[in-house]
N, C-alpha and C. Protein backbone atom coordinates (compact mmCIF):
# COMPACT_ATOMS: atom_id res chain seq x y z
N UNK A 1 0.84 -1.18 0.00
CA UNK A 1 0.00 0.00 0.00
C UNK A 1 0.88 1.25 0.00
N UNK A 2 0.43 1.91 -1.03
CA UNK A 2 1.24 3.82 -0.79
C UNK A 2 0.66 4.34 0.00
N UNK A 3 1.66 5.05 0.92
CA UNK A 3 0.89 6.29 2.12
C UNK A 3 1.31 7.67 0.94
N UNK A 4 0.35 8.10 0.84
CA UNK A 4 0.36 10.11 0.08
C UNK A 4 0.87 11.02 1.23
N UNK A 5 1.88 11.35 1.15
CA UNK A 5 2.14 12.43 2.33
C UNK A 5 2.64 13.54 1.47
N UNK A 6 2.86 15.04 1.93
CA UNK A 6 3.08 16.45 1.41
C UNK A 6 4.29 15.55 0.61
N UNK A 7 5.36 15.28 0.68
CA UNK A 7 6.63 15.18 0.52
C UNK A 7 6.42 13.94 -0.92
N UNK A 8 5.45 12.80 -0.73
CA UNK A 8 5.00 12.17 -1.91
C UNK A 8 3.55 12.60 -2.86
N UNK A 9 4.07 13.41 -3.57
CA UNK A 9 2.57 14.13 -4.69
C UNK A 9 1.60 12.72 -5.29
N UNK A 10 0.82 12.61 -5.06
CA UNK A 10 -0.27 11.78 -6.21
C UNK A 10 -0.26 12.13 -7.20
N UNK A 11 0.06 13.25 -7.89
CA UNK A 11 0.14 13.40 -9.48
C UNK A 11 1.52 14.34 -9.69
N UNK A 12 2.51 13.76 -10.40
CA UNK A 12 3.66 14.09 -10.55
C UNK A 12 3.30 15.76 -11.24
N UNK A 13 4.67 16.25 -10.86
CA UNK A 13 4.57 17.98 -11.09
C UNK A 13 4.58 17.79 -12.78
N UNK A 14 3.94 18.81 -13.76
CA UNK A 14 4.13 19.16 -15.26
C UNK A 14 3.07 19.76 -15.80
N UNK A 15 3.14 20.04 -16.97
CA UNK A 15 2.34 20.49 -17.28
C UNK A 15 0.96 20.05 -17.72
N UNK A 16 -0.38 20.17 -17.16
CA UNK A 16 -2.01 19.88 -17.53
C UNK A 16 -2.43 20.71 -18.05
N UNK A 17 -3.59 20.46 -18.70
CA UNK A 17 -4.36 20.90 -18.94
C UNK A 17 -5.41 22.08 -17.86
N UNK A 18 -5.20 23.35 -17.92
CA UNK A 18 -6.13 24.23 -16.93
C UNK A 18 -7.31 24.17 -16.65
N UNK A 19 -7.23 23.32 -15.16
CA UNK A 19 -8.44 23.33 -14.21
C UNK A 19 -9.52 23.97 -14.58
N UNK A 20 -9.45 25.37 -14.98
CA UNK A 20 -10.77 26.18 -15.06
C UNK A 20 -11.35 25.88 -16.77
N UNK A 21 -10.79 25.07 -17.72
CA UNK A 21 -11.37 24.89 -18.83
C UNK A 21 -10.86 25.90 -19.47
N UNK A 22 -9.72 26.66 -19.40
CA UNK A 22 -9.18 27.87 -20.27
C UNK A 22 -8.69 26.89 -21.03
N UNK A 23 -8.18 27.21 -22.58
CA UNK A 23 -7.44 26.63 -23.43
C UNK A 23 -5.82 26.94 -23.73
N UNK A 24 -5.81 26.50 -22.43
CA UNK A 24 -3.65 26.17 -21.74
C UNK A 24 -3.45 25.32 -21.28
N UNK A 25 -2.21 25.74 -20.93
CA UNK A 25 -1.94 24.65 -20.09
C UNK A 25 -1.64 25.36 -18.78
N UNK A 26 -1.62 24.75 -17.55
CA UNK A 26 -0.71 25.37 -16.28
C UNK A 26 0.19 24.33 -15.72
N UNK A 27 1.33 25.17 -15.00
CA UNK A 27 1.93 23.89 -14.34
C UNK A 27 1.07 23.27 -12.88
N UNK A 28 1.18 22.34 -12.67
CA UNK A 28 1.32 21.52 -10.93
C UNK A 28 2.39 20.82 -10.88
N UNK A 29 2.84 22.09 -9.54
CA UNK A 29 4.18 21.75 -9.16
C UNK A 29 4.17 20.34 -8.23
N UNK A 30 3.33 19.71 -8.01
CA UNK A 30 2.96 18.47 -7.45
C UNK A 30 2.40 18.44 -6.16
N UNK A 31 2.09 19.75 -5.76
CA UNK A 31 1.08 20.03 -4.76
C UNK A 31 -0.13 21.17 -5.23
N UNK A 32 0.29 21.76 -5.96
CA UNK A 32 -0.82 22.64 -6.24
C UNK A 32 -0.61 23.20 -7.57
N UNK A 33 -1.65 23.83 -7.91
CA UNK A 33 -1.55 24.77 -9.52
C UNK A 33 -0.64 26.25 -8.77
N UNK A 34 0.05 26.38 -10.13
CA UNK A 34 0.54 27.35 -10.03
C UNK A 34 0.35 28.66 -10.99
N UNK A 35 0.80 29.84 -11.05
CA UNK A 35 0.47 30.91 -11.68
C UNK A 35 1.11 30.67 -13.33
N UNK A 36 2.21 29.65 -13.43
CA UNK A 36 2.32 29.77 -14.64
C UNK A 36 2.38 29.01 -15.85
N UNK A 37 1.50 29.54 -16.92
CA UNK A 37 1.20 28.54 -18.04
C UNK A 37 1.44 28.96 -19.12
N UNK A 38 1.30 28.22 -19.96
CA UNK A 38 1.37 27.99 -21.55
C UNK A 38 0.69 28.06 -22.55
N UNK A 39 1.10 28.37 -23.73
CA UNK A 39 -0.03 27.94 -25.05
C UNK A 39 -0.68 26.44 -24.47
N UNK A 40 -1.84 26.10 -25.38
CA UNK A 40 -1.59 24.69 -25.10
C UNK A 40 -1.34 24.28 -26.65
N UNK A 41 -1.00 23.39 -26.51
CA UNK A 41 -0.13 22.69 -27.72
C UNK A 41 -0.77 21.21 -28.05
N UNK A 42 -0.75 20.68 -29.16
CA UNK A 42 -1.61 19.49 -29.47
C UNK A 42 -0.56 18.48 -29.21
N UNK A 43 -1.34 17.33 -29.08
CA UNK A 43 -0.76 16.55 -28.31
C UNK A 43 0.02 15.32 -29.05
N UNK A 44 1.24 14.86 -28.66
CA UNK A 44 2.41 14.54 -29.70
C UNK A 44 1.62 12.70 -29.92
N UNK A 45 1.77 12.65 -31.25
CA UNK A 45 1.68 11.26 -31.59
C UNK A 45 2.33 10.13 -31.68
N UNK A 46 2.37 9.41 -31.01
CA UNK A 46 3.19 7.93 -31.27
C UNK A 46 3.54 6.95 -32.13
N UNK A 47 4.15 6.26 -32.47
CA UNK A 47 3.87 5.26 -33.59
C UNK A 47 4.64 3.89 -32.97
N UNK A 48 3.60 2.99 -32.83
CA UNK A 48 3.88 1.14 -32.66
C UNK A 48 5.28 1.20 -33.40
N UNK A 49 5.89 0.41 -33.13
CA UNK A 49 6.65 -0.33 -33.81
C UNK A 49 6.53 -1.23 -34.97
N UNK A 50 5.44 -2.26 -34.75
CA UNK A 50 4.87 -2.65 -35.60
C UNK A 50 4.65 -1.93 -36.46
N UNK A 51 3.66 -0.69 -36.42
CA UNK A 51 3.05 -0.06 -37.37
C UNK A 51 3.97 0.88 -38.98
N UNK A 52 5.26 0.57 -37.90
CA UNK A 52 6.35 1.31 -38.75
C UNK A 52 7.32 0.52 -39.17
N UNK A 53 7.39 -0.80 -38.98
CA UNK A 53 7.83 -2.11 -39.44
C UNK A 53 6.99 -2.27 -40.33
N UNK A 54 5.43 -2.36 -40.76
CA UNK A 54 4.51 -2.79 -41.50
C UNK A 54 4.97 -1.83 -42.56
N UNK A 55 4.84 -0.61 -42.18
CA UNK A 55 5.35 0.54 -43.38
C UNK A 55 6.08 0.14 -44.27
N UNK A 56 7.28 -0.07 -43.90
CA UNK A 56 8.76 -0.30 -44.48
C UNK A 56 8.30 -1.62 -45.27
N UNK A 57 7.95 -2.95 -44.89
CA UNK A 57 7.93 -3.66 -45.55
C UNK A 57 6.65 -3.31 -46.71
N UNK A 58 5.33 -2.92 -46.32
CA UNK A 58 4.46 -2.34 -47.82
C UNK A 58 5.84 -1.44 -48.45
N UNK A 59 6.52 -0.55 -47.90
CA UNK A 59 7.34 0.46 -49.04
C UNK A 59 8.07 -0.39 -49.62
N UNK A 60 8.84 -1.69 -49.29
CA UNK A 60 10.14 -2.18 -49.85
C UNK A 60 8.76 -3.66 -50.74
N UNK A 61 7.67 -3.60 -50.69
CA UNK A 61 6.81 -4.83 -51.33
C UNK A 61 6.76 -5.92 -50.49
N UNK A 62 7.14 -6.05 -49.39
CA UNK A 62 7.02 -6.91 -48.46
C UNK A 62 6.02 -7.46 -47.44
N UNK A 63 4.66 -6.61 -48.13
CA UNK A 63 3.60 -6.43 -47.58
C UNK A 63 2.75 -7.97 -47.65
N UNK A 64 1.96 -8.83 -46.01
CA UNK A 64 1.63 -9.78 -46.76
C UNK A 64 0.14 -9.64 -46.29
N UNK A 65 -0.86 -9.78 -47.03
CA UNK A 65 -2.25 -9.57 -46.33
C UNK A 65 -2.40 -10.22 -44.94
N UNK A 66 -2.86 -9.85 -44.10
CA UNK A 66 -3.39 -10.56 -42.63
C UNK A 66 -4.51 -11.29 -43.03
């Protein structure tokens, strides 16, 4: 079991999305919101491994139907 004490935050400090529904971001420094924020910025995309293995082989013809 985790004990939450001041010294251990439940939600690590960075940047969220603003509490009040403004379209920013603010920081939480891992106890509370703080005064300063950001554009907000769209949010970065990932790519599988697979999905970029699959690529390469359709680009090189190596593609085999599933």
């Amino acid at each position: 079991m985790t004990t939450i004490t001041p010294s251990s935050p439940a939600i690590p400090a960075g940047w969220y999305r603003d509490p009040l529904g403004i379209p920013q971001l603010r920081w939480w420094n891992g106890m509370a919101w703080t005064n300063r924020i950001q554009e907000d910025r769209a949010e970065i995309q990932t790519w599988s491994i697979d999905y970029i293995n699959d690529a390469l082989d359709r680009r090189a013809g190596r593609h085999t139907a599933a």
